[in-house]
PDB file of N, CA and C in Angstrom:
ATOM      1  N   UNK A   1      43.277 -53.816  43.828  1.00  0.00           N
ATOM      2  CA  UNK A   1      42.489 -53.687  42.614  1.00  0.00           C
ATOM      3  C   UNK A   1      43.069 -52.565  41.747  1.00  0.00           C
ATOM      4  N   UNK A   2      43.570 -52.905  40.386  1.00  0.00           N
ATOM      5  CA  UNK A   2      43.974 -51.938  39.762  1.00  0.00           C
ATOM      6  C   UNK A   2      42.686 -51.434  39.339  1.00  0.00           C
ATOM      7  N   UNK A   3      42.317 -50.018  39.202  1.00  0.00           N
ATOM      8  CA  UNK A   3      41.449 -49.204  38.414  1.00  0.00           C
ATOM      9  C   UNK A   3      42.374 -48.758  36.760  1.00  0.00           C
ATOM     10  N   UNK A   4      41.192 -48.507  36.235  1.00  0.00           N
ATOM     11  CA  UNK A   4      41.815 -48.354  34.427  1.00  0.00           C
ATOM     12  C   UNK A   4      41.118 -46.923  34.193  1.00  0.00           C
ATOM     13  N   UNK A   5      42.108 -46.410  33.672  1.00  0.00           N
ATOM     14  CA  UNK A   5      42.349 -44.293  33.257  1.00  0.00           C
ATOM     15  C   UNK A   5      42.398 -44.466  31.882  1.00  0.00           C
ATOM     16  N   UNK A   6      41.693 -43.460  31.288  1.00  0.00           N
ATOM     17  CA  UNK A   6      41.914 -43.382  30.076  1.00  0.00           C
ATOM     18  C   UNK A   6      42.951 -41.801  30.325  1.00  0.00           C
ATOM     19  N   UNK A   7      43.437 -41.655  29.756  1.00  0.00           N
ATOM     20  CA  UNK A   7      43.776 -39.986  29.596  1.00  0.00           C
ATOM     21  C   UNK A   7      43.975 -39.671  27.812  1.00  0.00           C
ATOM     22  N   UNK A   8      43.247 -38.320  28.220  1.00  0.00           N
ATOM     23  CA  UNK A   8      43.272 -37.989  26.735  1.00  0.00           C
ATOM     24  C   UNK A   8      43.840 -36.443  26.565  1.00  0.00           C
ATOM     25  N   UNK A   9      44.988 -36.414  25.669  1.00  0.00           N
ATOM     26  CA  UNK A   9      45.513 -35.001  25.545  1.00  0.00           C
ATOM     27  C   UNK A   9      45.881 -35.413  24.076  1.00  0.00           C
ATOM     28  N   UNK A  10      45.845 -33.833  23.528  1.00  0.00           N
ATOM     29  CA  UNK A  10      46.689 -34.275  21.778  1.00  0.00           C
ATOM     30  C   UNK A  10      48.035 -33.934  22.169  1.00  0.00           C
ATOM     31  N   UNK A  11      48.415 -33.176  23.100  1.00  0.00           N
ATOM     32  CA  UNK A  11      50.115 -32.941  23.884  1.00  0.00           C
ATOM     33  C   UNK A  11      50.775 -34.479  24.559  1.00  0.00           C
ATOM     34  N   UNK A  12      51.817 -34.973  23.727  1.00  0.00           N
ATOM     35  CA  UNK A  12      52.265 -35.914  24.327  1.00  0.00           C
ATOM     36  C   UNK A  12      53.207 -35.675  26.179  1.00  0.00           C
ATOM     37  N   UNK A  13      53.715 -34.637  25.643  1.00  0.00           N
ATOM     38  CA  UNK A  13      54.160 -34.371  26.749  1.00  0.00           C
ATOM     39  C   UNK A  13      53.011 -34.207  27.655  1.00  0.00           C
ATOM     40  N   UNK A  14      51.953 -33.435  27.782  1.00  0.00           N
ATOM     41  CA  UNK A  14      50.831 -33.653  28.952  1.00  0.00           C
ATOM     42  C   UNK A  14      50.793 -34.715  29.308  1.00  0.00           C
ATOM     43  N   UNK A  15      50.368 -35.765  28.473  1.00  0.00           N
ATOM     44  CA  UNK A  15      49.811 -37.222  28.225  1.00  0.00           C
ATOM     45  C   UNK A  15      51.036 -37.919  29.788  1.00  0.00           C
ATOM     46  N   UNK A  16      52.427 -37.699  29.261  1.00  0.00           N
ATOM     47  CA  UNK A  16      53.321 -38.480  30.025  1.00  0.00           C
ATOM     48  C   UNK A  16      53.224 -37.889  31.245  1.00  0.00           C
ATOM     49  N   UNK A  17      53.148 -36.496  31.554  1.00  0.00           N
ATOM     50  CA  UNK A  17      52.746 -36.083  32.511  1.00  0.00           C
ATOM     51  C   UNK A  17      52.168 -36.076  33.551  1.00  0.00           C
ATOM     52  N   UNK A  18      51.003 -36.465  32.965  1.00  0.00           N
ATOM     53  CA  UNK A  18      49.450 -37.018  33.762  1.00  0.00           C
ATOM     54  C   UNK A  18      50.166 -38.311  34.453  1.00  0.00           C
ATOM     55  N   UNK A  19      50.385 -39.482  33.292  1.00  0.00           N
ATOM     56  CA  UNK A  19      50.640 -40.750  33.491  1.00  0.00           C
ATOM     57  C   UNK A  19      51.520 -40.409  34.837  1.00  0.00           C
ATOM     58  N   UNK A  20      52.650 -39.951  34.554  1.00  0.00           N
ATOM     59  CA  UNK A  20      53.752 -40.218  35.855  1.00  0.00           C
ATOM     60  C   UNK A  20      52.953 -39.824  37.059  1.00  0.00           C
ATOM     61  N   UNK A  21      52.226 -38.783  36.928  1.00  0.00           N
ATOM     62  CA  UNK A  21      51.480 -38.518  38.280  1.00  0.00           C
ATOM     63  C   UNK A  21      50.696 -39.779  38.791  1.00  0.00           C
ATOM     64  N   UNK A  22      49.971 -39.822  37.917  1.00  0.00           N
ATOM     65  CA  UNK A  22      48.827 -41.084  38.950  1.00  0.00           C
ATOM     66  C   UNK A  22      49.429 -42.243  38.780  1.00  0.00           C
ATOM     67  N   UNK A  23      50.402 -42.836  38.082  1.00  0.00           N
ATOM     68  CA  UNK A  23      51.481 -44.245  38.331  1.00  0.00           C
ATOM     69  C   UNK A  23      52.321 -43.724  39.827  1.00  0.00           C
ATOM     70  N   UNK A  24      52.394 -42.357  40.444  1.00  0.00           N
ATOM     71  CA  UNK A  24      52.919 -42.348  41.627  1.00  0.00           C
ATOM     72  C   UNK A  24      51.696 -42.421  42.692  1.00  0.00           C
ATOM     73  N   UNK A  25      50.457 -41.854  42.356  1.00  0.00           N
ATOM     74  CA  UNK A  25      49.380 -41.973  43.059  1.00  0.00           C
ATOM     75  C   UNK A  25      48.499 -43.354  43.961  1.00  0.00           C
ATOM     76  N   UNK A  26      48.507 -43.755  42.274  1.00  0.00           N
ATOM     77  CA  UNK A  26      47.653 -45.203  42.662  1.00  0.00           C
ATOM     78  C   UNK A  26      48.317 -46.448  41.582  1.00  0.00           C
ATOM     79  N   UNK A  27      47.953 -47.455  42.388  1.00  0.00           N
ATOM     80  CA  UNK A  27      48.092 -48.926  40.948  1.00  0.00           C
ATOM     81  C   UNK A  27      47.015 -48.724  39.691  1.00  0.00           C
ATOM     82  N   UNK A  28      47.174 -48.393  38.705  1.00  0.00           N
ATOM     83  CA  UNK A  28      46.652 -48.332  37.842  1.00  0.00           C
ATOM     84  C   UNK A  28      46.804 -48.952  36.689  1.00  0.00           C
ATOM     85  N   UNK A  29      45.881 -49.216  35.973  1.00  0.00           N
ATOM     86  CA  UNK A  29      46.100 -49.661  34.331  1.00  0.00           C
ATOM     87  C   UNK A  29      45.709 -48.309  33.103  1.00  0.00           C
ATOM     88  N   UNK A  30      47.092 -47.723  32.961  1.00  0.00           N
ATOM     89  CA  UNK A  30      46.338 -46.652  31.921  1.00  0.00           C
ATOM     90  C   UNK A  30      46.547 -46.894  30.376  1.00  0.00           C
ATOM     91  N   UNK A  31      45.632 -46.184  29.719  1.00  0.00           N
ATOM     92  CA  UNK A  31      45.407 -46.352  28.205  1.00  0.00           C
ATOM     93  C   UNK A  31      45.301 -45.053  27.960  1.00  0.00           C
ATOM     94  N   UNK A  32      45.712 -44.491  26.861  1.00  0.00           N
ATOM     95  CA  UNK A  32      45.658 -42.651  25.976  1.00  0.00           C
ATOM     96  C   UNK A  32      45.054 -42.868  24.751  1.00  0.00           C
ATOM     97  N   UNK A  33      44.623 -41.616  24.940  1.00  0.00           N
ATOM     98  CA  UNK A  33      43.687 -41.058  23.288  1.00  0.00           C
ATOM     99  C   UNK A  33      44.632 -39.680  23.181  1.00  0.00           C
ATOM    100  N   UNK A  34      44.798 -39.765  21.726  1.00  0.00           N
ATOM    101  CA  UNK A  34      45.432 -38.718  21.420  1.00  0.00           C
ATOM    102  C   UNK A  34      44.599 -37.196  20.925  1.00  0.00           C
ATOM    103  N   UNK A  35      43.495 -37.684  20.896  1.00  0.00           N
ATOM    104  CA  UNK A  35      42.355 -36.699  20.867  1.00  0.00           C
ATOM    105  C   UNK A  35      41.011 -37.087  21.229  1.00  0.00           C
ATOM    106  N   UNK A  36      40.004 -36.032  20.972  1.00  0.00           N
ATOM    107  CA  UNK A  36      38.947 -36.768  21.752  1.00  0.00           C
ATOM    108  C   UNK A  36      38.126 -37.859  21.045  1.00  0.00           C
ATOM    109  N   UNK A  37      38.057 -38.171  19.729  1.00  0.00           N
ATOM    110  CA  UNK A  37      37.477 -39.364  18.673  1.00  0.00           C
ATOM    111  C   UNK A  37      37.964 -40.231  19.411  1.00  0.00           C
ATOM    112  N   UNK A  38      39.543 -39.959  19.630  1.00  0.00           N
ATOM    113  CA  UNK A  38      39.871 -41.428  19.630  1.00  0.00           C
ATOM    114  C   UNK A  38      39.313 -41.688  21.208  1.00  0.00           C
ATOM    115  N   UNK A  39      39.366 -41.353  22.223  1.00  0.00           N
ATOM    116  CA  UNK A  39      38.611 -40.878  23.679  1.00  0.00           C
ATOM    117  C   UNK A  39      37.376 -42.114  23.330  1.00  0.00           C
ATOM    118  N   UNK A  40      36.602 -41.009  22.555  1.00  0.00           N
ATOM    119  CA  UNK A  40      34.921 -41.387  22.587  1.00  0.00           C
ATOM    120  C   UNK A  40      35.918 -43.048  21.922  1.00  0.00           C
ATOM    121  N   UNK A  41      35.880 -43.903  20.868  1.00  0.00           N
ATOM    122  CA  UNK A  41      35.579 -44.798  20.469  1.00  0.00           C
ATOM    123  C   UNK A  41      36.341 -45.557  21.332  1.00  0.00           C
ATOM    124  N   UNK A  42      37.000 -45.244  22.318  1.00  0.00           N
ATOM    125  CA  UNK A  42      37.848 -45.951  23.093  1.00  0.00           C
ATOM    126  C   UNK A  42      36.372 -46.418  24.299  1.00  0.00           C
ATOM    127  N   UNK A  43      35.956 -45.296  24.608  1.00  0.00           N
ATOM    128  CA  UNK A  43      34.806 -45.189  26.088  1.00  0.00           C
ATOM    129  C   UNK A  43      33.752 -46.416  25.564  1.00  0.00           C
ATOM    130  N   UNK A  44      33.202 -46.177  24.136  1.00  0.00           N
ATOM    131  CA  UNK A  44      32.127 -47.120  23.636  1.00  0.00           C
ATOM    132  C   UNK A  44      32.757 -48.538  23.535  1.00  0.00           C
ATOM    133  N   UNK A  45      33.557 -49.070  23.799  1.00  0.00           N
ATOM    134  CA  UNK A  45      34.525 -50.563  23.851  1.00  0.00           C
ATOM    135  C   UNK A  45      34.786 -51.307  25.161  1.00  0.00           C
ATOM    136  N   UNK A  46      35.237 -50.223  26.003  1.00  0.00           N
ATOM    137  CA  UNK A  46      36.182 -50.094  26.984  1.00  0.00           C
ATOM    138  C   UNK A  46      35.111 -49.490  28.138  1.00  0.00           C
ATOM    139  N   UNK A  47      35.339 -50.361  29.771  1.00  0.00           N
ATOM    140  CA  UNK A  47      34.990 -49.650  30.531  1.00  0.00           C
ATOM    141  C   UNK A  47      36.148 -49.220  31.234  1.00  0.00           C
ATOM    142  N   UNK A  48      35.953 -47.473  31.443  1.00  0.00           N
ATOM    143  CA  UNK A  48      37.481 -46.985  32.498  1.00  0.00           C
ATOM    144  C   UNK A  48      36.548 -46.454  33.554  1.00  0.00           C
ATOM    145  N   UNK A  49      37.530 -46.251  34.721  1.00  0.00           N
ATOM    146  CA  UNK A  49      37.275 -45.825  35.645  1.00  0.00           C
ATOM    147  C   UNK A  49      37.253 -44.337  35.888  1.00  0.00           C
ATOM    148  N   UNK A  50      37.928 -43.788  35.499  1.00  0.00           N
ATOM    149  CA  UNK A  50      38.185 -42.518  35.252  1.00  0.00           C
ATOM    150  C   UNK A  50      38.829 -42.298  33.948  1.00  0.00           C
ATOM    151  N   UNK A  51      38.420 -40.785  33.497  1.00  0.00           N
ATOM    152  CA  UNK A  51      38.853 -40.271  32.474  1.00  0.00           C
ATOM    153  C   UNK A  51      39.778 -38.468  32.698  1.00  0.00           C
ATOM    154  N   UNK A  52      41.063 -39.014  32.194  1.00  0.00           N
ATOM    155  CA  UNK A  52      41.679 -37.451  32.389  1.00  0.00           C
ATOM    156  C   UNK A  52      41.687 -36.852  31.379  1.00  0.00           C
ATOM    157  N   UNK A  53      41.017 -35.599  31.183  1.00  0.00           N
ATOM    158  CA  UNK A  53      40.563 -35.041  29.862  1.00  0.00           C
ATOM    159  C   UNK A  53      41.041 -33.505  29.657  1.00  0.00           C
ATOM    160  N   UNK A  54      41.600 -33.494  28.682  1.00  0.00           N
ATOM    161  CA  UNK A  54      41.974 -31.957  28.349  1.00  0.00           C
ATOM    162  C   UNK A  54      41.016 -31.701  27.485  1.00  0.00           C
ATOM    163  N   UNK A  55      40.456 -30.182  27.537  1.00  0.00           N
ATOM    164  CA  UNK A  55      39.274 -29.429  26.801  1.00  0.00           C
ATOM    165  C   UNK A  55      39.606 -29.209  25.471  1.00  0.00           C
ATOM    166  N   UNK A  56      41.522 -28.348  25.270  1.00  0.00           N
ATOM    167  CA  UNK A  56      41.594 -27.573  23.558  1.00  0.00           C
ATOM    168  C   UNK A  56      42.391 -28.653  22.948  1.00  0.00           C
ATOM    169  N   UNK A  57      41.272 -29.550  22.006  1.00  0.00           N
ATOM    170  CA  UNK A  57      42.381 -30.434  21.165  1.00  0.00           C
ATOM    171  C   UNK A  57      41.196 -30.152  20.040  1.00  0.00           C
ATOM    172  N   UNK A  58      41.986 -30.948  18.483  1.00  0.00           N
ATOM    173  CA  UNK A  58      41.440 -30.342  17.518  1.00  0.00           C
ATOM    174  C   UNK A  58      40.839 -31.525  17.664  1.00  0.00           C
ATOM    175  N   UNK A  59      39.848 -31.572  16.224  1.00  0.00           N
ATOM    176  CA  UNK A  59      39.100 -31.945  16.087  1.00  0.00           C
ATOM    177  C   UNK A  59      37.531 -32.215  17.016  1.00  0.00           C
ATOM    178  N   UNK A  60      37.561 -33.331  17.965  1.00  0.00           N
ATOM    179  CA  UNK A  60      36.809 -33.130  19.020  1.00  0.00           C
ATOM    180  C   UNK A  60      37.530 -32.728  20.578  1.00  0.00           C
ATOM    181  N   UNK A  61      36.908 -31.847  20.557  1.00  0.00           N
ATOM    182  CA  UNK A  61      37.204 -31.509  21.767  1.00  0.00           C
ATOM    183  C   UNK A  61      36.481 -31.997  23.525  1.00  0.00           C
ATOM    184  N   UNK A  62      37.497 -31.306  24.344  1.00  0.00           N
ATOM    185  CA  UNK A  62      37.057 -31.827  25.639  1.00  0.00           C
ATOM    186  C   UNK A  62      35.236 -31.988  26.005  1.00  0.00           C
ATOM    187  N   UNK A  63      34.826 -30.702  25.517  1.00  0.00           N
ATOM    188  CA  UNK A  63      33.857 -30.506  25.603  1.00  0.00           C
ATOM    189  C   UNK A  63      32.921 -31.385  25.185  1.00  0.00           C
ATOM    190  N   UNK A  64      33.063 -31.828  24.026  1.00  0.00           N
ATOM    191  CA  UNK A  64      32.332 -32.176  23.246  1.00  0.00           C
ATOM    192  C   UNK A  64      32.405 -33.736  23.229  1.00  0.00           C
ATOM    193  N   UNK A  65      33.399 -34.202  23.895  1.00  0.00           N
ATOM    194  CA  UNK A  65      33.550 -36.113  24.674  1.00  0.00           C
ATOM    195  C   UNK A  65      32.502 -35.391  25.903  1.00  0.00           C
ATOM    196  N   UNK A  66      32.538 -34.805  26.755  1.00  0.00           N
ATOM    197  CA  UNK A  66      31.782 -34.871  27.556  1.00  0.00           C
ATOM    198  C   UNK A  66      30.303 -34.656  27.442  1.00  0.00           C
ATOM    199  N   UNK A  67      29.990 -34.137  26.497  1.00  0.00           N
ATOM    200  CA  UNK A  67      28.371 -34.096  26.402  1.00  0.00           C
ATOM    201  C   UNK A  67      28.264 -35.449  25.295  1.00  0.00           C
ATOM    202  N   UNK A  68      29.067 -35.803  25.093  1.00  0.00           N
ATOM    203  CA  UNK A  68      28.971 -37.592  24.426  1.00  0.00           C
ATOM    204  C   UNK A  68      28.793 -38.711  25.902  1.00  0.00           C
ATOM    205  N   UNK A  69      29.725 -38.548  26.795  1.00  0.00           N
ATOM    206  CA  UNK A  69      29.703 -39.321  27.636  1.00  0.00           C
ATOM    207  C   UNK A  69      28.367 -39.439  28.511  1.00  0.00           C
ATOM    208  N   UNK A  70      27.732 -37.791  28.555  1.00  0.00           N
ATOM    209  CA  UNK A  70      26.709 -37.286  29.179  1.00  0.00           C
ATOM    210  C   UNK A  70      25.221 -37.737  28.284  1.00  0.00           C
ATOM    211  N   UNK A  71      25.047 -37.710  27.218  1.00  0.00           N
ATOM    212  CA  UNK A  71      24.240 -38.301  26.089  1.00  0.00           C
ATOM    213  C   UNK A  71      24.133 -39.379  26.141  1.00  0.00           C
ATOM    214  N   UNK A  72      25.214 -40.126  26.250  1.00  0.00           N
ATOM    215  CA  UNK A  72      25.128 -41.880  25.803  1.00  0.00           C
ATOM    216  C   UNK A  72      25.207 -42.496  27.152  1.00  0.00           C
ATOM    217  N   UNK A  73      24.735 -41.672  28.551  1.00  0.00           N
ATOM    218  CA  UNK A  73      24.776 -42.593  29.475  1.00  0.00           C
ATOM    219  C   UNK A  73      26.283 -43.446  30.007  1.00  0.00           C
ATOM    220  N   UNK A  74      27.269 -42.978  29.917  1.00  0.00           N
ATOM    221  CA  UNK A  74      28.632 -43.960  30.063  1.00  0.00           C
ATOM    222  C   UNK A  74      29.086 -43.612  31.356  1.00  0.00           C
ATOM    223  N   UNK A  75      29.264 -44.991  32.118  1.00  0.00           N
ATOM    224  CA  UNK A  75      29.447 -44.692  33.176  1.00  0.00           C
ATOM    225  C   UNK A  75      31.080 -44.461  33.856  1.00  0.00           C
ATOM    226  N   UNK A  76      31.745 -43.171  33.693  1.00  0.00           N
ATOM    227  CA  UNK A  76      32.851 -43.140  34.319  1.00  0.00           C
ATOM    228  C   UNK A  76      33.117 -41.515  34.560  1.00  0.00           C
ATOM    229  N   UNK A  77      34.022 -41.530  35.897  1.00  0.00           N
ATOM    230  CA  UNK A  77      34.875 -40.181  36.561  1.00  0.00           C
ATOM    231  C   UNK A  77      35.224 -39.789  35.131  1.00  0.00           C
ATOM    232  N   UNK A  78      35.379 -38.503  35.063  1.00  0.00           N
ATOM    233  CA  UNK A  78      35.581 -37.773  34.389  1.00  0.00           C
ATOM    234  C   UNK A  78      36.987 -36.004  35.142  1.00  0.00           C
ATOM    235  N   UNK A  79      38.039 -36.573  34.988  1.00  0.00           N
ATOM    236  CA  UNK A  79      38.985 -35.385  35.503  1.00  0.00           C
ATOM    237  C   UNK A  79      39.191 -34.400  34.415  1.00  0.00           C
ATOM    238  N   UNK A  80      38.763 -33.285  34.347  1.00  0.00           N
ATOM    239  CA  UNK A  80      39.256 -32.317  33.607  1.00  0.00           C
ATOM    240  C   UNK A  80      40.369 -31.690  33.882  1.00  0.00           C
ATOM    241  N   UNK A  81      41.495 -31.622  32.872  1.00  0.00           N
ATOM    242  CA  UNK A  81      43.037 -31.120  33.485  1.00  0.00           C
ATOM    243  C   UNK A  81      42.935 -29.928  32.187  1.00  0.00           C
ATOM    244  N   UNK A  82      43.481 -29.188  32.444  1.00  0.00           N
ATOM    245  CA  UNK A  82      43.549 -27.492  31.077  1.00  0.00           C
ATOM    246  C   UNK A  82      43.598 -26.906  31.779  1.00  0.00           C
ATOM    247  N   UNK A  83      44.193 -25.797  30.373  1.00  0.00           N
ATOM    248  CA  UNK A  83      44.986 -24.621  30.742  1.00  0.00           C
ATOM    249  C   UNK A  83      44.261 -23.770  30.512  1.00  0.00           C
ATOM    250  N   UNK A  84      43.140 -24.130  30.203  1.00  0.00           N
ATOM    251  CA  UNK A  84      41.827 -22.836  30.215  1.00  0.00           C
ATOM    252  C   UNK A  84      41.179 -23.052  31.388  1.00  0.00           C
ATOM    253  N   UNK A  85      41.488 -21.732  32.317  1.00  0.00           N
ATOM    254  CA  UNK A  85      40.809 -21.463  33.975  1.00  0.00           C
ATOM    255  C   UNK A  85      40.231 -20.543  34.157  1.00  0.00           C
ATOM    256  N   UNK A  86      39.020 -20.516  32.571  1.00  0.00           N
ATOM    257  CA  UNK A  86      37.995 -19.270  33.051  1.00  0.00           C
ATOM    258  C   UNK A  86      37.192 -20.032  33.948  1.00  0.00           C
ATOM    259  N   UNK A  87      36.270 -18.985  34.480  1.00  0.00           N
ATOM    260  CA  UNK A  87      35.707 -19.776  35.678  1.00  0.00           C
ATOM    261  C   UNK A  87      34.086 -20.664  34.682  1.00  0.00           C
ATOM    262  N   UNK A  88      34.313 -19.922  33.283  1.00  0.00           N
ATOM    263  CA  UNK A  88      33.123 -20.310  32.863  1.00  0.00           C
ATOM    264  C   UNK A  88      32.802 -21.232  32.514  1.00  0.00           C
ATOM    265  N   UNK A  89      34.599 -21.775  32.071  1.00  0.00           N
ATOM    266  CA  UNK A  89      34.551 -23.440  31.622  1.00  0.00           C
ATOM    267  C   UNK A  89      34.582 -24.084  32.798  1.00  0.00           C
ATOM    268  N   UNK A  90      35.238 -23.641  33.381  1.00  0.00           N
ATOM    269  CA  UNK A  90      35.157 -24.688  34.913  1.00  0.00           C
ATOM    270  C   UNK A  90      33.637 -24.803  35.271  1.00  0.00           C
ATOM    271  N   UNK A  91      32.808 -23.799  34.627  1.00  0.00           N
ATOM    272  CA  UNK A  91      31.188 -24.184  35.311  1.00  0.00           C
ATOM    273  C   UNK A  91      30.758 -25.275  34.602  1.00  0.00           C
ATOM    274  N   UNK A  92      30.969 -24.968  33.120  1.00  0.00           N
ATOM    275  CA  UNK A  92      30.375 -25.972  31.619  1.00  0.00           C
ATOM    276  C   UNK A  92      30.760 -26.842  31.860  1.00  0.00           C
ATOM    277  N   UNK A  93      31.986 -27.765  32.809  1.00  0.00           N
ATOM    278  CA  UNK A  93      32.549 -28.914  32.797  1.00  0.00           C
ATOM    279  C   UNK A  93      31.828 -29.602  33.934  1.00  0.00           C
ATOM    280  N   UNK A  94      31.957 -28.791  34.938  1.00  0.00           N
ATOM    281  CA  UNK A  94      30.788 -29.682  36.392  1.00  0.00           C
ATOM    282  C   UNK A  94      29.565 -29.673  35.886  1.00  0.00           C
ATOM    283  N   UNK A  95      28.808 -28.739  35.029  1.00  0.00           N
ATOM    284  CA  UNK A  95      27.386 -28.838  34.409  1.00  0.00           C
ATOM    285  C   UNK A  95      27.572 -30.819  34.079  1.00  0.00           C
ATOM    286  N   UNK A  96      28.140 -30.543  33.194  1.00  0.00           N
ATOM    287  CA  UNK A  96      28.321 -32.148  32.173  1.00  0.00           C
ATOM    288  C   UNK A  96      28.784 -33.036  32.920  1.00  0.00           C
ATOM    289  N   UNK A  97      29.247 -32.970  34.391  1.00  0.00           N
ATOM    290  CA  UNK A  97      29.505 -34.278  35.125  1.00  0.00           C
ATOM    291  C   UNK A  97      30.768 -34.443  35.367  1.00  0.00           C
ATOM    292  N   UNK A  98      31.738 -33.494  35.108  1.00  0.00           N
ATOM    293  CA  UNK A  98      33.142 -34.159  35.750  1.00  0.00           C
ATOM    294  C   UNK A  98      33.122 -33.693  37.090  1.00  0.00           C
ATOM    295  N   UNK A  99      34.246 -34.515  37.252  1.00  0.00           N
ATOM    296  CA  UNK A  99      34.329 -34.697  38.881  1.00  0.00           C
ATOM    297  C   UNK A  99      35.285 -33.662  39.530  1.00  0.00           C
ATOM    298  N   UNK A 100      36.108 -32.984  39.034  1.00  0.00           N
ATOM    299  CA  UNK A 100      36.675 -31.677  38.826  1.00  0.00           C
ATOM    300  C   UNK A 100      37.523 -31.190  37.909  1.00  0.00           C
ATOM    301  N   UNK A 101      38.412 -29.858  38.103  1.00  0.00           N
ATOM    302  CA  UNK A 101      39.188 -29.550  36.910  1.00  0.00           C
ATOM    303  C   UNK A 101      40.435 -29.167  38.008  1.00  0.00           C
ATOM    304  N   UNK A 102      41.503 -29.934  37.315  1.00  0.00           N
ATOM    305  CA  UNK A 102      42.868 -29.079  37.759  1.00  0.00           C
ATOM    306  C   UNK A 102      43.517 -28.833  36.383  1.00  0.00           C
ATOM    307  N   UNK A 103      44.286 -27.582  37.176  1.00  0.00           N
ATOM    308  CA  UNK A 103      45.034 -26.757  36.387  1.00  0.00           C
ATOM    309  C   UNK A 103      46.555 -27.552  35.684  1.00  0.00           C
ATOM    310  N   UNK A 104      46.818 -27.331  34.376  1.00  0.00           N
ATOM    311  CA  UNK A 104      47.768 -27.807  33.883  1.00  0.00           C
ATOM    312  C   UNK A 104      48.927 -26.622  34.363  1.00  0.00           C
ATOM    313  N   UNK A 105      50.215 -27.277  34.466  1.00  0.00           N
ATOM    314  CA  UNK A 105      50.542 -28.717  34.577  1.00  0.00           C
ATOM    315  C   UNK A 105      50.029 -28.992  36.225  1.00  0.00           C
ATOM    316  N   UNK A 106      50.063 -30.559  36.046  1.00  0.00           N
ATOM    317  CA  UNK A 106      48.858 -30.997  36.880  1.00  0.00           C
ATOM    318  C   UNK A 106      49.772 -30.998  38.577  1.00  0.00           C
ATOM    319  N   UNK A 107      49.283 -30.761  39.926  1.00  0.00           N
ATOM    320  CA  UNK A 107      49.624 -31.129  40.600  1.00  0.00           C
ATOM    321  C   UNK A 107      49.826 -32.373  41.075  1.00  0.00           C
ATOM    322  N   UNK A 108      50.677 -33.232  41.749  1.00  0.00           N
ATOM    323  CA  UNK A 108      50.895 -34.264  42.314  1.00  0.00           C
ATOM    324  C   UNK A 108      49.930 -34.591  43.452  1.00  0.00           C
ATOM    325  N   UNK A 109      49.982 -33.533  44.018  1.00  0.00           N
ATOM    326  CA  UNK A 109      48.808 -33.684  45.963  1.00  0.00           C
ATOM    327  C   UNK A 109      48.005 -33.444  45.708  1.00  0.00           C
ATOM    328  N   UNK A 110      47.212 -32.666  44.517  1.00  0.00           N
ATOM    329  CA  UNK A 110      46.002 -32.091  44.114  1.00  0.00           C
ATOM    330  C   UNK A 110      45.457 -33.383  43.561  1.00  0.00           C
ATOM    331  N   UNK A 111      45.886 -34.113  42.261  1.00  0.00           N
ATOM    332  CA  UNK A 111      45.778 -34.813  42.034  1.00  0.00           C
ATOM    333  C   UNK A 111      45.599 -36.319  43.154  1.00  0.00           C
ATOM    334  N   UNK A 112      46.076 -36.330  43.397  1.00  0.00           N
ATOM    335  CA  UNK A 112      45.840 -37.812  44.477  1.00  0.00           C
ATOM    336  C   UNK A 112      45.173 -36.956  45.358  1.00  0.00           C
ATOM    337  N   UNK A 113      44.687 -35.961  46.458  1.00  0.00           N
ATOM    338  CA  UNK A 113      43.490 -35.126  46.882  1.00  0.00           C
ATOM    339  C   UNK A 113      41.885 -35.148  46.270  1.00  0.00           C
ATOM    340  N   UNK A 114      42.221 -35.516  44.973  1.00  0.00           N
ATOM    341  CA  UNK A 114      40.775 -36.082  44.579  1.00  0.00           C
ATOM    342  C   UNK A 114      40.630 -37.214  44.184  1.00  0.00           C
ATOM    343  N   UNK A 115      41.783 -37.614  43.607  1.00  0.00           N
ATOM    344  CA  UNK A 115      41.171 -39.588  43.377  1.00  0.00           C
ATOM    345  C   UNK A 115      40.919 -39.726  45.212  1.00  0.00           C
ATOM    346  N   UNK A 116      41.766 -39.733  45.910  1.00  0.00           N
ATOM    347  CA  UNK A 116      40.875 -40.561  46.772  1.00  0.00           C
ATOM    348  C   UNK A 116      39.544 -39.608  47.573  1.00  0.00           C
ATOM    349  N   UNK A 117      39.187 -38.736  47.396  1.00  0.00           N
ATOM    350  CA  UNK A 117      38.124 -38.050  47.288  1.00  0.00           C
ATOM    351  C   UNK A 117      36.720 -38.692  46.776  1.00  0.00           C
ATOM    352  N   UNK A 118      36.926 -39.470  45.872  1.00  0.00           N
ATOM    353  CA  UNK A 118      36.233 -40.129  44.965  1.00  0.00           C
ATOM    354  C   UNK A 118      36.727 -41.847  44.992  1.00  0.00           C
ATOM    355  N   UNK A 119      37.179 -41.926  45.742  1.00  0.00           N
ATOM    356  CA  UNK A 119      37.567 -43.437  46.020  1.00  0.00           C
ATOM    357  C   UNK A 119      38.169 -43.921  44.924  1.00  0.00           C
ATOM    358  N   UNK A 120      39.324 -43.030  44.496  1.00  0.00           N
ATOM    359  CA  UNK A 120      40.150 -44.000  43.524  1.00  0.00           C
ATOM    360  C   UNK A 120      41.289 -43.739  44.003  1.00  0.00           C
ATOM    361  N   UNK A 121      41.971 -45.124  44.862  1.00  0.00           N
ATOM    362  CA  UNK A 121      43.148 -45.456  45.334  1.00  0.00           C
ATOM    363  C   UNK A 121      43.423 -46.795  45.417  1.00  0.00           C
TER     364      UNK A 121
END
C-alpha cells in the first residue's frame, strides 16, 4: 500500500531533501506545497497520510496550517521538520497534534524511527 505525504517547505532544497529520505524509507506517493496556503488548499482536496511541515515560511506559516488542520477537523500525521529547536515550539507543535518534530536537516533513521512508530511503512 502506497501511503501519500504532502511535504511542505518554501526551501526547495529541504523539499528534495525530505523527499529522498522517505522515497528511501517507505513506498510512497508524494506531493509539495511550496508554502503553507498552498499546504492548506492542497489538505481541503486531497486526503494525505502524513504531512512534513516546516514552521518559518512566509506568508502562512507552519504554525498556522496546523491550527487550520486542528480547526477544520482534517484527518492526517502531521511531521514537523525545522530549524527552530526551542523547546517552546517543540511544545506549541505537539499542543496542535503533530506527531513529532525533527531537526533539519532531517535524519534518515530518525525519520523512518517514527513513520513506523506510527505505522507508516
Amino acid at each position: 500500500m502506497n501511503f501519500s505525504i504532502l511535504v511542505c517547505d518554501d526551501s526547495t532544497v529541504a523539499r528534495k531533501q525530505v523527499i529522498r529520505c522517505l522515497q528511501q524509507c517507505i513506498d510512497v506517493d508524494i506531493m509539495q506545497a511550496i508554502n503553507g496556503a498552498q499546504a492548506i488548499e492542497l489538505l481541503e482536496v486531497k486526503h494525505f497520510d502524513l504531512l512534513c511541515l516546516d514552521l518559518t515560511m512566509p506568508e502562512v506559516d507552519g504554525i498556522q496550517v496546523l491550527e487550520h488542520i486542528k480547526s477544520n477537523k482534517i484527518e492526517c500525521f502531521v511531521l514537523v521538520i525545522s530549524a527552530d529547536i526551542q523547546e517552546k515550539m517543540k511544545g506549541r507543535v505537539m499542543e496542535l497534534g503533530a506527531i513529532d518534530f525533527v531537526n533539519k536537516p532531517i535524519d534518515k533513521s530518525r525519520l523512518n524511527e517514527i513513520l513506523h512508530k506510527f505505522g507508516i511503512h
